[in-house]
C-alpha atoms as a PDB file:
ATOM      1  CA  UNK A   1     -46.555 187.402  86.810  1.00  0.00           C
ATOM      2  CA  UNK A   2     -49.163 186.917  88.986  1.00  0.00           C
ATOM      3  CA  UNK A   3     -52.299 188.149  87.211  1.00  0.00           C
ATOM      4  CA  UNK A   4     -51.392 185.396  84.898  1.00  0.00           C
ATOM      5  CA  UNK A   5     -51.524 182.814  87.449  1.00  0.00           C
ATOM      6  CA  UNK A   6     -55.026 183.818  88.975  1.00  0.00           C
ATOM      7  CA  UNK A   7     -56.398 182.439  85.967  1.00  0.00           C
ATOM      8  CA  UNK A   8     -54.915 178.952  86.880  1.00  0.00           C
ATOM      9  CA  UNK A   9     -55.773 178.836  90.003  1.00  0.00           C
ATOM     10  CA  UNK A  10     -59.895 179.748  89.493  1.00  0.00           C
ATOM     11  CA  UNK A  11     -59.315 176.630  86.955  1.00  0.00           C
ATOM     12  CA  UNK A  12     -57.992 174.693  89.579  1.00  0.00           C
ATOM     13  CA  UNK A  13     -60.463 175.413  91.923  1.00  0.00           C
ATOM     14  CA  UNK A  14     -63.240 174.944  89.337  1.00  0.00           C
ATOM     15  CA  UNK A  15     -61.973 171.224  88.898  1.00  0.00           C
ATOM     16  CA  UNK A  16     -61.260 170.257  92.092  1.00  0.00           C
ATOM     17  CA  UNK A  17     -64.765 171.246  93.031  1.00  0.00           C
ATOM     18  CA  UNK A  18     -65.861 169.476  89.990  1.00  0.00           C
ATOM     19  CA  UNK A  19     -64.057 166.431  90.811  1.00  0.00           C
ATOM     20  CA  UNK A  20     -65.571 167.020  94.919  1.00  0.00           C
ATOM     21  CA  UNK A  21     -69.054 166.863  93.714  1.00  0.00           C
ATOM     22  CA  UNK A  22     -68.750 163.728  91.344  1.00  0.00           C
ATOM     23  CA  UNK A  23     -66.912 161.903  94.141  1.00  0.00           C
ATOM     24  CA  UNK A  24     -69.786 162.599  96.572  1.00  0.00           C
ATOM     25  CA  UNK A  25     -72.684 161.306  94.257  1.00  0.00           C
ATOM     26  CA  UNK A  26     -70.513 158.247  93.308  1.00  0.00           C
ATOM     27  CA  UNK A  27     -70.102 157.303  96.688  1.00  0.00           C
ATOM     28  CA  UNK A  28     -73.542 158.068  97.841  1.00  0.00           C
ATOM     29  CA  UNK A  29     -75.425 156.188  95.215  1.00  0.00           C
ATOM     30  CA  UNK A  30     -72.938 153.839  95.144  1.00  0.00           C
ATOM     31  CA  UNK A  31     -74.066 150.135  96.116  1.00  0.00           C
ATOM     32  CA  UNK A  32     -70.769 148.900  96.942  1.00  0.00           C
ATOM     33  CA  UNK A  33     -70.176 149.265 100.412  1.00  0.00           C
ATOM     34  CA  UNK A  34     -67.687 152.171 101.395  1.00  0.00           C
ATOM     35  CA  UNK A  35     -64.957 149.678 102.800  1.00  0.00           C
ATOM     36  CA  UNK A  36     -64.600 147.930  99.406  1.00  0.00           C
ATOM     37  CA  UNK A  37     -64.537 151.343  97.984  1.00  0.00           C
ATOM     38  CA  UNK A  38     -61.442 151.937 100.021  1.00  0.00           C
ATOM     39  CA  UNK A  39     -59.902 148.790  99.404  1.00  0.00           C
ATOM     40  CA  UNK A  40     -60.240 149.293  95.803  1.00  0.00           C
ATOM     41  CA  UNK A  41     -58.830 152.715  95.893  1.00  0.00           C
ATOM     42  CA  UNK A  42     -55.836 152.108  97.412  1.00  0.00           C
ATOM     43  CA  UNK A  43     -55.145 148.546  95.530  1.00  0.00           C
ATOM     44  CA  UNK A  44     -55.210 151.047  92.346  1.00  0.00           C
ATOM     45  CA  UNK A  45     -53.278 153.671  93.900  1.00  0.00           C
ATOM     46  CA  UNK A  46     -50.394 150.897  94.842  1.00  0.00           C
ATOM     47  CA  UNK A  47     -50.243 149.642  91.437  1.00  0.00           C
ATOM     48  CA  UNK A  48     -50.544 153.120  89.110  1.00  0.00           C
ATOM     49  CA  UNK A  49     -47.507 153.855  92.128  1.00  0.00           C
ATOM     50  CA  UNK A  50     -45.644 150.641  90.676  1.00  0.00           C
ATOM     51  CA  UNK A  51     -46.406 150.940  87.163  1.00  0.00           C
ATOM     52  CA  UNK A  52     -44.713 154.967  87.300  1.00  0.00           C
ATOM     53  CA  UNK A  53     -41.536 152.981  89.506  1.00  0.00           C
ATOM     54  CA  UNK A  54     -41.347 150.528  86.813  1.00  0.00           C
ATOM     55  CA  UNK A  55     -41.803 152.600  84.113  1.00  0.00           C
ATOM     56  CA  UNK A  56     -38.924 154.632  85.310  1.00  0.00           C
ATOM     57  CA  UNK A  57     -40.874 158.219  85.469  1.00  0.00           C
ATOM     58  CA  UNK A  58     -38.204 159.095  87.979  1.00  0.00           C
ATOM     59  CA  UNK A  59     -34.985 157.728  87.553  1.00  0.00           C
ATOM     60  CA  UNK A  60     -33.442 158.425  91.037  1.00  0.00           C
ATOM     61  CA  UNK A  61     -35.914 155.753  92.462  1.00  0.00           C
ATOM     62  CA  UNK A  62     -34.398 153.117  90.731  1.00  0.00           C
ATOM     63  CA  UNK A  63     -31.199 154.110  92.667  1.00  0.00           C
ATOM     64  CA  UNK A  64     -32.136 154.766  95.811  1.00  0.00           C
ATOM     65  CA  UNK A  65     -35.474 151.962  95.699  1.00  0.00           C
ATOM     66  CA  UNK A  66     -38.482 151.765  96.046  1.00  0.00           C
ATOM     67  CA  UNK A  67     -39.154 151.833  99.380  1.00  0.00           C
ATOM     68  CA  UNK A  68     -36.059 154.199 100.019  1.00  0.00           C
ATOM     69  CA  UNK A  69     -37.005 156.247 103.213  1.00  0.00           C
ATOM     70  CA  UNK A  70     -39.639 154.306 104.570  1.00  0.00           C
ATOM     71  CA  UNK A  71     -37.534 153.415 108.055  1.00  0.00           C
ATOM     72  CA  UNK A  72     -37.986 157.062 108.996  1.00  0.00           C
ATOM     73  CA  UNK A  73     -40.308 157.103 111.523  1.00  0.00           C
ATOM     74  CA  UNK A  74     -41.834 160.602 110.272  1.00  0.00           C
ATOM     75  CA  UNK A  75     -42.041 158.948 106.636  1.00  0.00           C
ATOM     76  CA  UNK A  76     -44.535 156.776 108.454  1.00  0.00           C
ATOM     77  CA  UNK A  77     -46.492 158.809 110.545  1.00  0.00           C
ATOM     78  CA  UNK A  78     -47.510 160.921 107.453  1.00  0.00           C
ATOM     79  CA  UNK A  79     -48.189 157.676 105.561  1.00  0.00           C
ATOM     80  CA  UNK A  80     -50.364 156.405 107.932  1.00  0.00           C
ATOM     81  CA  UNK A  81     -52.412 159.802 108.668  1.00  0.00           C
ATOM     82  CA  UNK A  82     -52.706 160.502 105.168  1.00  0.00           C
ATOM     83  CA  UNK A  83     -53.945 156.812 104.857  1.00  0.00           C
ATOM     84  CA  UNK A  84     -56.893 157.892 107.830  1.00  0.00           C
ATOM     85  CA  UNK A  85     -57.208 161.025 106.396  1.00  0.00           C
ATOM     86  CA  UNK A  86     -58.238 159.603 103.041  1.00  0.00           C
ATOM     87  CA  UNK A  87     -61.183 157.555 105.062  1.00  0.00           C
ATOM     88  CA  UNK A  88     -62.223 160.567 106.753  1.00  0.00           C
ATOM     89  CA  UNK A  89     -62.902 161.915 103.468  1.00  0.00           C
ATOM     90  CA  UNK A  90     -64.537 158.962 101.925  1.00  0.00           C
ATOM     91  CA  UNK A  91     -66.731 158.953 105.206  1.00  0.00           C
ATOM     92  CA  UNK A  92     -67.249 162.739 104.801  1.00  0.00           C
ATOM     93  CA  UNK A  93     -68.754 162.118 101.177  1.00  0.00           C
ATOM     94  CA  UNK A  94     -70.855 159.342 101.996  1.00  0.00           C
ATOM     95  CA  UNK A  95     -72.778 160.780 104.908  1.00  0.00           C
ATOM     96  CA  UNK A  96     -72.232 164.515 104.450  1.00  0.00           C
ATOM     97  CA  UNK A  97     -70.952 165.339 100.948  1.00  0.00           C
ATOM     98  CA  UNK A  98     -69.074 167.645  98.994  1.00  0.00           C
ATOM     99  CA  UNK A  99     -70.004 171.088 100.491  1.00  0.00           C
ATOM    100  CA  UNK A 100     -69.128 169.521 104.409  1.00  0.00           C
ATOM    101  CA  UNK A 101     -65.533 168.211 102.765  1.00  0.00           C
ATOM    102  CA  UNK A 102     -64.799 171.567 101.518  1.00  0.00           C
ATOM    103  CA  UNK A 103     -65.787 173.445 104.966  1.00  0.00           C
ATOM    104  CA  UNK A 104     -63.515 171.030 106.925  1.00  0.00           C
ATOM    105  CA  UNK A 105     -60.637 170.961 104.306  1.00  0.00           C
ATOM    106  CA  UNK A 106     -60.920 174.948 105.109  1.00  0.00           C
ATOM    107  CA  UNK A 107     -61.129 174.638 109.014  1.00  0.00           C
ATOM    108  CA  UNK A 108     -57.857 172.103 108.082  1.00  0.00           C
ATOM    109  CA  UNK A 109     -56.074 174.913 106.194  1.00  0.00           C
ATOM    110  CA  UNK A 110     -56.986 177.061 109.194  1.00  0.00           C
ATOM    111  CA  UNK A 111     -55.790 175.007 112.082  1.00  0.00           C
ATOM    112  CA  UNK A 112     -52.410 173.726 109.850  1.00  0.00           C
ATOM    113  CA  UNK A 113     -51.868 177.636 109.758  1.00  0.00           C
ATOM    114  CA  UNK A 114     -51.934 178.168 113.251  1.00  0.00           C
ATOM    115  CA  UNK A 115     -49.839 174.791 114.714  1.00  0.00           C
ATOM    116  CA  UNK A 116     -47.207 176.270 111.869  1.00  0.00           C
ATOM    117  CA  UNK A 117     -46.862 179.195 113.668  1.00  0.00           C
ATOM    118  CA  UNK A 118     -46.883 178.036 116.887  1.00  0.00           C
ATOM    119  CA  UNK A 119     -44.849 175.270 116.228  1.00  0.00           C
ATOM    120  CA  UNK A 120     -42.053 176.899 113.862  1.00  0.00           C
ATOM    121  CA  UNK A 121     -42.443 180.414 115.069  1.00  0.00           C
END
């Protein structure tokens, strides 16, 4: 029920915040400049992506491809703002850190909350 999943979720939260904090000192003290940090992120994102497509973790993709869905237009707005969104973030950790990241990724929450309603009724 659900007093079994509160426990779950304080352990979620607990790592995530965790993994918020380490992320922010890593790209702080970091020497590498935050660009190249980017680059690198996403060049391992793209091939752990291709490695699970290859491996055949989901065997509908081999089917349908692996860029199946990628000429709808929506498909690639939310690529591309999740894409900005993820250098907000890294921008966010270098020059405000971990405690700013989790105020706006509240205010986010927030505001997506709102537009859904007013949106979607």
């Amino acid at each position: 029920g659900a007093s079994g999943s509160i426990p779950l979720l304080v352990i979620s939260c607990t790592i995530t915040s965790a993994c918020s904090v380490v992320n922010s000192k890593l790209v702080q003290q970091g020497s590498t400049p935050l660009q190249e940090q980017n680059m690198m992120l996403y060049a391992q994102g793209f091939i752990m992506n291709l490695a699970a497509y290859s491996l055949g973790f989901n065997p509908s993709a081999h089917v349908k491809g692996y860029f199946e869905g990628y000429d709808n237009p929506s498909v690639l707005v939310v690529l591309v703002m999740q894409s900005f969104m993820g250098l907000a973030i890294a921008y966010v950790y270098k020059h405000g850190g971990a405690i700013i990241k989790t105020l706006a990724s509240s205010v986010q929450a927030a505001l997506l909350c709102v537009l859904d309603v007013l949106l979607f009724g």
